[in-house]
PDB file of N, CA and C in Angstrom:
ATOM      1  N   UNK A   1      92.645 111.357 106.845  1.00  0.00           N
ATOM      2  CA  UNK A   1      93.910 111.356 107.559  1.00  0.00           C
ATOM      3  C   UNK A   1      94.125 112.725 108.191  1.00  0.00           C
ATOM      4  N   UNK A   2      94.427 112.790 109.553  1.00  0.00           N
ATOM      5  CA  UNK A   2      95.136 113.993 110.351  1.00  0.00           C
ATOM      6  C   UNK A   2      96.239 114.152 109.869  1.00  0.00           C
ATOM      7  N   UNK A   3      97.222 113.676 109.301  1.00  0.00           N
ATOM      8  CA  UNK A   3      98.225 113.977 108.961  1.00  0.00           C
ATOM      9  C   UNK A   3      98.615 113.969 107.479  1.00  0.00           C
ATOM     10  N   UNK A   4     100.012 114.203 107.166  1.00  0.00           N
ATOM     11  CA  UNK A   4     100.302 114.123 105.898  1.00  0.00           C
ATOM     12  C   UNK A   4     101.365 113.147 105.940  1.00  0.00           C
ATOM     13  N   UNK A   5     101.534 112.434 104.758  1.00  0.00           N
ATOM     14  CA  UNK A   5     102.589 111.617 104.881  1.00  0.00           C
ATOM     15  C   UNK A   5     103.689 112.061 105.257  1.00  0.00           C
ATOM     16  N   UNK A   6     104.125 113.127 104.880  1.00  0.00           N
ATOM     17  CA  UNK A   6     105.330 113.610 105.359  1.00  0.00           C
ATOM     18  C   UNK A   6     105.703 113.721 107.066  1.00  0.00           C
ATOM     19  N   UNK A   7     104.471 114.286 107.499  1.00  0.00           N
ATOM     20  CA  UNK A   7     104.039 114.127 108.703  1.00  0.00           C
ATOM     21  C   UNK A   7     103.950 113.235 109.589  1.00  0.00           C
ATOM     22  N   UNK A   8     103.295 112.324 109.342  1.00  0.00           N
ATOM     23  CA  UNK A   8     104.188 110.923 109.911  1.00  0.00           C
ATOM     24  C   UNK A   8     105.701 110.101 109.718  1.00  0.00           C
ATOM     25  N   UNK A   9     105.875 110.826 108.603  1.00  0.00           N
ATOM     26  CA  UNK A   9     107.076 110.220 108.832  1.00  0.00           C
ATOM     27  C   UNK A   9     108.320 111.042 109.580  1.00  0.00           C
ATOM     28  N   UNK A  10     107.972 112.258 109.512  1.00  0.00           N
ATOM     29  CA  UNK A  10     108.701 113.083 110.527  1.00  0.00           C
ATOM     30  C   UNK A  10     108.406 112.261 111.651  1.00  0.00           C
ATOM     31  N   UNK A  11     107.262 112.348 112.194  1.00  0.00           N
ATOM     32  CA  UNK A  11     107.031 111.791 113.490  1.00  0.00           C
ATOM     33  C   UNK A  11     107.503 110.574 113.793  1.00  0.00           C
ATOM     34  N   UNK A  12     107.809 109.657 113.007  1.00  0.00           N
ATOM     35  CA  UNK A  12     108.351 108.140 113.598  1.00  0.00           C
ATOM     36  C   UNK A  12     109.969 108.446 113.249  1.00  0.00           C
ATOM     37  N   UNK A  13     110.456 109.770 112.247  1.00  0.00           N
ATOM     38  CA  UNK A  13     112.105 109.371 112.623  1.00  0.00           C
ATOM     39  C   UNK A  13     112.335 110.100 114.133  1.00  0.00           C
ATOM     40  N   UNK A  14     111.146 110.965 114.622  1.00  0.00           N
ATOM     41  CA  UNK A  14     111.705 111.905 115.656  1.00  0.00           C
ATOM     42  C   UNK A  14     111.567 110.283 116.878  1.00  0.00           C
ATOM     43  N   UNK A  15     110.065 109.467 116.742  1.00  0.00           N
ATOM     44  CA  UNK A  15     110.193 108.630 118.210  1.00  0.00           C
ATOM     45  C   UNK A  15     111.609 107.945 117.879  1.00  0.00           C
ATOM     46  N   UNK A  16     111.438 107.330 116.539  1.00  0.00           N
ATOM     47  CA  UNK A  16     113.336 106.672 116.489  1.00  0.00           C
ATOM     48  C   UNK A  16     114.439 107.011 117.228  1.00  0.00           C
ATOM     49  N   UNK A  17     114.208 108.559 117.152  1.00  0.00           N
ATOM     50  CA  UNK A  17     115.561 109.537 117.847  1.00  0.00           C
ATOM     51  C   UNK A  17     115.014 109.623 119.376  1.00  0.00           C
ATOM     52  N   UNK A  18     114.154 109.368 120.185  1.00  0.00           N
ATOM     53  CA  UNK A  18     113.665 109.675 121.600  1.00  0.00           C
ATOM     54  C   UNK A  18     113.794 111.316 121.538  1.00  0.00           C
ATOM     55  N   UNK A  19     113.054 111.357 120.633  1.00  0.00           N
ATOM     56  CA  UNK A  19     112.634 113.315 120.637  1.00  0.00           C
ATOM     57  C   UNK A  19     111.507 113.525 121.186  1.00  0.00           C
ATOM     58  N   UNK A  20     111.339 112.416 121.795  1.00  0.00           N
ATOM     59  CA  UNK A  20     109.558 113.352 122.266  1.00  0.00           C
ATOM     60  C   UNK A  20     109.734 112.078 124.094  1.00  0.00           C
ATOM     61  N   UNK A  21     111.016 112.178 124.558  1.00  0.00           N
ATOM     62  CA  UNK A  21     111.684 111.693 125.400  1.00  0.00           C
ATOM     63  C   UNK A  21     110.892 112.247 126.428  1.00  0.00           C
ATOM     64  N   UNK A  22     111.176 113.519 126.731  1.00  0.00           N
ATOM     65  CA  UNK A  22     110.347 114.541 127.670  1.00  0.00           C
ATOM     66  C   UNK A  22     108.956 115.125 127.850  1.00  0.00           C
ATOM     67  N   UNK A  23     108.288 114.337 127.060  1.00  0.00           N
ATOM     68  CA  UNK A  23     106.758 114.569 126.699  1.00  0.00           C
ATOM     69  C   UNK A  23     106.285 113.764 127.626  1.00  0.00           C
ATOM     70  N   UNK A  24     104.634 114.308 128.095  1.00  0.00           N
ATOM     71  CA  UNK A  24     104.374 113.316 128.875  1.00  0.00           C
ATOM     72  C   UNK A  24     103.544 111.774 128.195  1.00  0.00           C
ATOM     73  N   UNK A  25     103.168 110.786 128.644  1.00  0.00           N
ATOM     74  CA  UNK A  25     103.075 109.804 127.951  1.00  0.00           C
ATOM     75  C   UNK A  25     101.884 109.880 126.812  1.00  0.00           C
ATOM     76  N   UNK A  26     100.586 110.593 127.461  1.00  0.00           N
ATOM     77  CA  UNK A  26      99.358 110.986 126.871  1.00  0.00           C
ATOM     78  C   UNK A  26      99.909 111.609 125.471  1.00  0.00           C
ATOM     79  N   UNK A  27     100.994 112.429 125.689  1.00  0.00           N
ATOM     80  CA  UNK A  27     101.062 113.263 124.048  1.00  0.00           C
ATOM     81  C   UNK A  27     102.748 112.877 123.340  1.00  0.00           C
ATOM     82  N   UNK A  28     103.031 111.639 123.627  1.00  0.00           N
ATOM     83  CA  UNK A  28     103.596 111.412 123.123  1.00  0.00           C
ATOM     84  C   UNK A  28     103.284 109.798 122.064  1.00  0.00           C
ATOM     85  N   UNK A  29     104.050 110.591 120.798  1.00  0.00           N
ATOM     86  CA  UNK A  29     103.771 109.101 119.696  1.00  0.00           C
ATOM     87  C   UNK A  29     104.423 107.793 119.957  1.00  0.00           C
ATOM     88  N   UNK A  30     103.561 106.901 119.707  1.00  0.00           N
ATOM     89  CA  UNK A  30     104.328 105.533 119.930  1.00  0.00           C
ATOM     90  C   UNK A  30     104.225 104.272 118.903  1.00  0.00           C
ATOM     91  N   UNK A  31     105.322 103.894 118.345  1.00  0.00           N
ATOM     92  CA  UNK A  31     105.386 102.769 117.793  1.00  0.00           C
ATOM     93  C   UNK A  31     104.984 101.504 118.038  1.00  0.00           C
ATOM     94  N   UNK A  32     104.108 101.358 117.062  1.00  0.00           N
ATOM     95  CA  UNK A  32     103.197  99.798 118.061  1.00  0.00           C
ATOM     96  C   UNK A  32     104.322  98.946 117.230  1.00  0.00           C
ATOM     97  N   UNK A  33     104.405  98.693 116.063  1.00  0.00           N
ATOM     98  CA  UNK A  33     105.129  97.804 115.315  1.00  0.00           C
ATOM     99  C   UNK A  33     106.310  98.444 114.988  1.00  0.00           C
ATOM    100  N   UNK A  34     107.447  97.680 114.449  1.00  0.00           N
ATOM    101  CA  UNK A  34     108.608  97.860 113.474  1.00  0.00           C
ATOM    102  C   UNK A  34     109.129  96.913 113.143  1.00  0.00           C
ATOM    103  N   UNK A  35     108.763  95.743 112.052  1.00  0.00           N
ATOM    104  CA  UNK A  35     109.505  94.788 111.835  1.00  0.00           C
ATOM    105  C   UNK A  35     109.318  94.305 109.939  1.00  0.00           C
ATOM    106  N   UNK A  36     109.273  93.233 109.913  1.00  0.00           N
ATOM    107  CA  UNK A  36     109.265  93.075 108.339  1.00  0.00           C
ATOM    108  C   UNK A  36     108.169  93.134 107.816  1.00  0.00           C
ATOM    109  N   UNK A  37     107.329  92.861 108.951  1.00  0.00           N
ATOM    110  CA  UNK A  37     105.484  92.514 108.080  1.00  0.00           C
ATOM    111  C   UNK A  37     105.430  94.053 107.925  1.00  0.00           C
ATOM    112  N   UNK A  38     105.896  94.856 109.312  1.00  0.00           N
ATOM    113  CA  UNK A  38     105.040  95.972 109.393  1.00  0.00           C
ATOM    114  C   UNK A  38     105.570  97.126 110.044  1.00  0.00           C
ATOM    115  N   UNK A  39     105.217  98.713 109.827  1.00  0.00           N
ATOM    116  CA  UNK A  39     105.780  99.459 110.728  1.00  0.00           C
ATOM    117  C   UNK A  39     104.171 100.236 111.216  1.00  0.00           C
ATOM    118  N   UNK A  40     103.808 100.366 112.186  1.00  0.00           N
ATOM    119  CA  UNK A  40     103.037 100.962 112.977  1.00  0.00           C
ATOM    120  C   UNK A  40     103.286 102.108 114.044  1.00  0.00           C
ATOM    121  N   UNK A  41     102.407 103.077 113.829  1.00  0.00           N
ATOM    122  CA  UNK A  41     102.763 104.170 114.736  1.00  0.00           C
ATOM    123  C   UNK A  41     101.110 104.891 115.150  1.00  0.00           C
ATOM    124  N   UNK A  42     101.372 105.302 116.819  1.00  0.00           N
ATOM    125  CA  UNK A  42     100.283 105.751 117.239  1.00  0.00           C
ATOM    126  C   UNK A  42     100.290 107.128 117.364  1.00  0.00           C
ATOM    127  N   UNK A  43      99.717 108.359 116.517  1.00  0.00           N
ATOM    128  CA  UNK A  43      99.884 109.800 117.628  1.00  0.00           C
ATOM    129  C   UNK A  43      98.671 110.356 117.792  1.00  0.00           C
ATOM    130  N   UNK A  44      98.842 110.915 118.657  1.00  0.00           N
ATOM    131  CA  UNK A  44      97.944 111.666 119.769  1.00  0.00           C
ATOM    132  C   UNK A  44      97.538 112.801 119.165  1.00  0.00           C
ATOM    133  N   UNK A  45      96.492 113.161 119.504  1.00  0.00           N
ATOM    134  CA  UNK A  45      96.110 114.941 119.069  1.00  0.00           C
ATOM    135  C   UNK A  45      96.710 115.509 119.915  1.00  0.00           C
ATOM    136  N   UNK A  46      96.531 116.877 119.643  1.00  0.00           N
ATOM    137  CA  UNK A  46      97.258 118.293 120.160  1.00  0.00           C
ATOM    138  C   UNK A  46      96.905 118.079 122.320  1.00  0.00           C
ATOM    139  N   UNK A  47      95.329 117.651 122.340  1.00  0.00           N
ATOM    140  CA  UNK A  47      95.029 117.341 123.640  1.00  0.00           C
ATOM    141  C   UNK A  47      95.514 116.201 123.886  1.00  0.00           C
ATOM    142  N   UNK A  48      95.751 115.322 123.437  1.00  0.00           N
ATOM    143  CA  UNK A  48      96.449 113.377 123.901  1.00  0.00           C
ATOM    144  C   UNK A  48      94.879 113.580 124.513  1.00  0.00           C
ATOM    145  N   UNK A  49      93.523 113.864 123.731  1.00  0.00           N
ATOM    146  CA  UNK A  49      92.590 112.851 124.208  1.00  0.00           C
ATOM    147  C   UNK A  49      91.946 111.904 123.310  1.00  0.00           C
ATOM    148  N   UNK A  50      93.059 112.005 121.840  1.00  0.00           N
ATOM    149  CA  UNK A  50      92.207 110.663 121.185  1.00  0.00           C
ATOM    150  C   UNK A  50      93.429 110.320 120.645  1.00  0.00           C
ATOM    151  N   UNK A  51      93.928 109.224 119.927  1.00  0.00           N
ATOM    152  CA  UNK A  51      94.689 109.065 118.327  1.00  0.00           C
ATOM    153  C   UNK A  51      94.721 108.539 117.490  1.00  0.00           C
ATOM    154  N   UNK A  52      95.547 108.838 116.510  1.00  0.00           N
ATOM    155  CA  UNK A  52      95.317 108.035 114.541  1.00  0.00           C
ATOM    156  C   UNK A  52      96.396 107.022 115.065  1.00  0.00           C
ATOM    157  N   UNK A  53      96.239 106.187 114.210  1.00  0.00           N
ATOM    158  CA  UNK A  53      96.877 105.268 114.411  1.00  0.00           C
ATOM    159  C   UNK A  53      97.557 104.890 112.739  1.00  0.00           C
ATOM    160  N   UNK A  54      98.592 104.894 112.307  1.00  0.00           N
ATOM    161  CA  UNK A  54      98.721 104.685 110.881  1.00  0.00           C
ATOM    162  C   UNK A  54      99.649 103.827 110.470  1.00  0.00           C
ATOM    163  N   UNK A  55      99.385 102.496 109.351  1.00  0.00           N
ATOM    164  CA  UNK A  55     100.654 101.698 108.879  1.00  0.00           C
ATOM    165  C   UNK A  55     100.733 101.969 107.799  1.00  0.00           C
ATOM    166  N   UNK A  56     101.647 101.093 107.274  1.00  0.00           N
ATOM    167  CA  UNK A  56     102.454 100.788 106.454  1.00  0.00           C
ATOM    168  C   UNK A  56     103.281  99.296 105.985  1.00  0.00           C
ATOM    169  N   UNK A  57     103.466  98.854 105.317  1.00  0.00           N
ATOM    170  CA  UNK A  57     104.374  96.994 104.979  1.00  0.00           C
ATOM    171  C   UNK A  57     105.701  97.730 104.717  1.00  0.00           C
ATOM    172  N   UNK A  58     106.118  99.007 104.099  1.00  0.00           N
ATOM    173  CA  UNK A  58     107.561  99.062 104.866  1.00  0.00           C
ATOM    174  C   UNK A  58     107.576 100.408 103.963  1.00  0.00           C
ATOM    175  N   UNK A  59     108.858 101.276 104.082  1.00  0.00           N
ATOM    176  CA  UNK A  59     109.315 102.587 103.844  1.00  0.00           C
ATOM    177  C   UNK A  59     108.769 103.425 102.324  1.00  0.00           C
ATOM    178  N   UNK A  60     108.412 102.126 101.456  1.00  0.00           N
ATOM    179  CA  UNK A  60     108.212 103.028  99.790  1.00  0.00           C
ATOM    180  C   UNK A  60     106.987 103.069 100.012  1.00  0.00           C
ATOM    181  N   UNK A  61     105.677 102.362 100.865  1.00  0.00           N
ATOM    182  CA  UNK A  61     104.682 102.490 100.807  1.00  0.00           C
ATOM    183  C   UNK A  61     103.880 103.939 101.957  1.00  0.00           C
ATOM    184  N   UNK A  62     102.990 104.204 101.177  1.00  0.00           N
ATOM    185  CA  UNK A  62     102.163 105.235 102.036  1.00  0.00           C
ATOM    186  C   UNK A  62     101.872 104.615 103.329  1.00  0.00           C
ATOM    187  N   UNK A  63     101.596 105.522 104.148  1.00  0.00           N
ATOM    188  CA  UNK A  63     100.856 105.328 105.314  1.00  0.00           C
ATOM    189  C   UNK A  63      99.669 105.436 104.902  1.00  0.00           C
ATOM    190  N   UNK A  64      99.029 104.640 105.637  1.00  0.00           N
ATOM    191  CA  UNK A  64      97.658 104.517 105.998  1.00  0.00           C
ATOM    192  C   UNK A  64      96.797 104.409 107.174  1.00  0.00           C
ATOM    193  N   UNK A  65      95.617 105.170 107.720  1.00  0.00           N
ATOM    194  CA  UNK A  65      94.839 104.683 108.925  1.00  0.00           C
ATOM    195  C   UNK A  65      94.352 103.770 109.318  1.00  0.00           C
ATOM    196  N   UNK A  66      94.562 103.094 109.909  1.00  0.00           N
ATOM    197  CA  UNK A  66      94.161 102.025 110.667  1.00  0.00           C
ATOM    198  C   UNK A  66      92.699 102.408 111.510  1.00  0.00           C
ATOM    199  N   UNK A  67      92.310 101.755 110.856  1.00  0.00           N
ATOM    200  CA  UNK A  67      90.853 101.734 111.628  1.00  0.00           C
ATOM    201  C   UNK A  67      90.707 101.361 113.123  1.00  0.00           C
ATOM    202  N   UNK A  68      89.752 102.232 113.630  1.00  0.00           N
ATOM    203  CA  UNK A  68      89.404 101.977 115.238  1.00  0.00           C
ATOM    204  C   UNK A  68      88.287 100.943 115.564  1.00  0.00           C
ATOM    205  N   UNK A  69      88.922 100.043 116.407  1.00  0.00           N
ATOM    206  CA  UNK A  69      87.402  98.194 116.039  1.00  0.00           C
ATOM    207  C   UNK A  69      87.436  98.721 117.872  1.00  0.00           C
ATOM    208  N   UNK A  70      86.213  98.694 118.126  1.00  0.00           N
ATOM    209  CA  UNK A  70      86.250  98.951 119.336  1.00  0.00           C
ATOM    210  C   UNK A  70      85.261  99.926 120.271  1.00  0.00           C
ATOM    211  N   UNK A  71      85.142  99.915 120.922  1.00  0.00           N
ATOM    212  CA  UNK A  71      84.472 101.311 122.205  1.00  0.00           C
ATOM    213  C   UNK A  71      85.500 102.430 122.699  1.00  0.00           C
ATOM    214  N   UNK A  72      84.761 103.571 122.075  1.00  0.00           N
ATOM    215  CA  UNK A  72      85.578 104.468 122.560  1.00  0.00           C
ATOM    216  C   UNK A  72      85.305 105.393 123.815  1.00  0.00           C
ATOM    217  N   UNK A  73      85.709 105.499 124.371  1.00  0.00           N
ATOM    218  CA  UNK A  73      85.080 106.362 125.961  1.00  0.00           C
ATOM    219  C   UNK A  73      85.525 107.521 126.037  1.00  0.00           C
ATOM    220  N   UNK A  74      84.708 108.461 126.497  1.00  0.00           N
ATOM    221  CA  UNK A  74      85.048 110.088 126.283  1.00  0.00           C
ATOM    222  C   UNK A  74      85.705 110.537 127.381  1.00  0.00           C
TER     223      UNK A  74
END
């Protein structure tokens, strides 16, 4: 994990709040999910040229990485 739990969760109350409003889209985090199954969140590295992607089934549980299924292009 790039991050720490704490760390993500800073980061999804700040997209909650539109704190990263003025960022451009590449380096800003984004919530794929938020509902009962699931909360999902995407962030970017320091460059927005790759990102972690990490869930969770809801607030008492850790985050976790979500694995990348796929081609990645440089």
């Amino acid at each position: 994990m790039k991050h720490t739990q704490e760390e993500i969760s800073q980061i999804w109350d700040h997209v909650k709040n539109n704190k990263y409003a003025g960022s451009s889209a590449q380096h800003q985090p984004v919530i794929c999910s938020d509902d009962d199954a699931e909360q999902c969140i995407s962030i970017p590295n320091s460059e927005g040229t790759d990102r972690e992607v990490y869930s969770r089934k809801n607030e008492d549980e850790e985050w976790k990485v979500v694995p990348y299924v796929g081609e990645r292009h440089a």
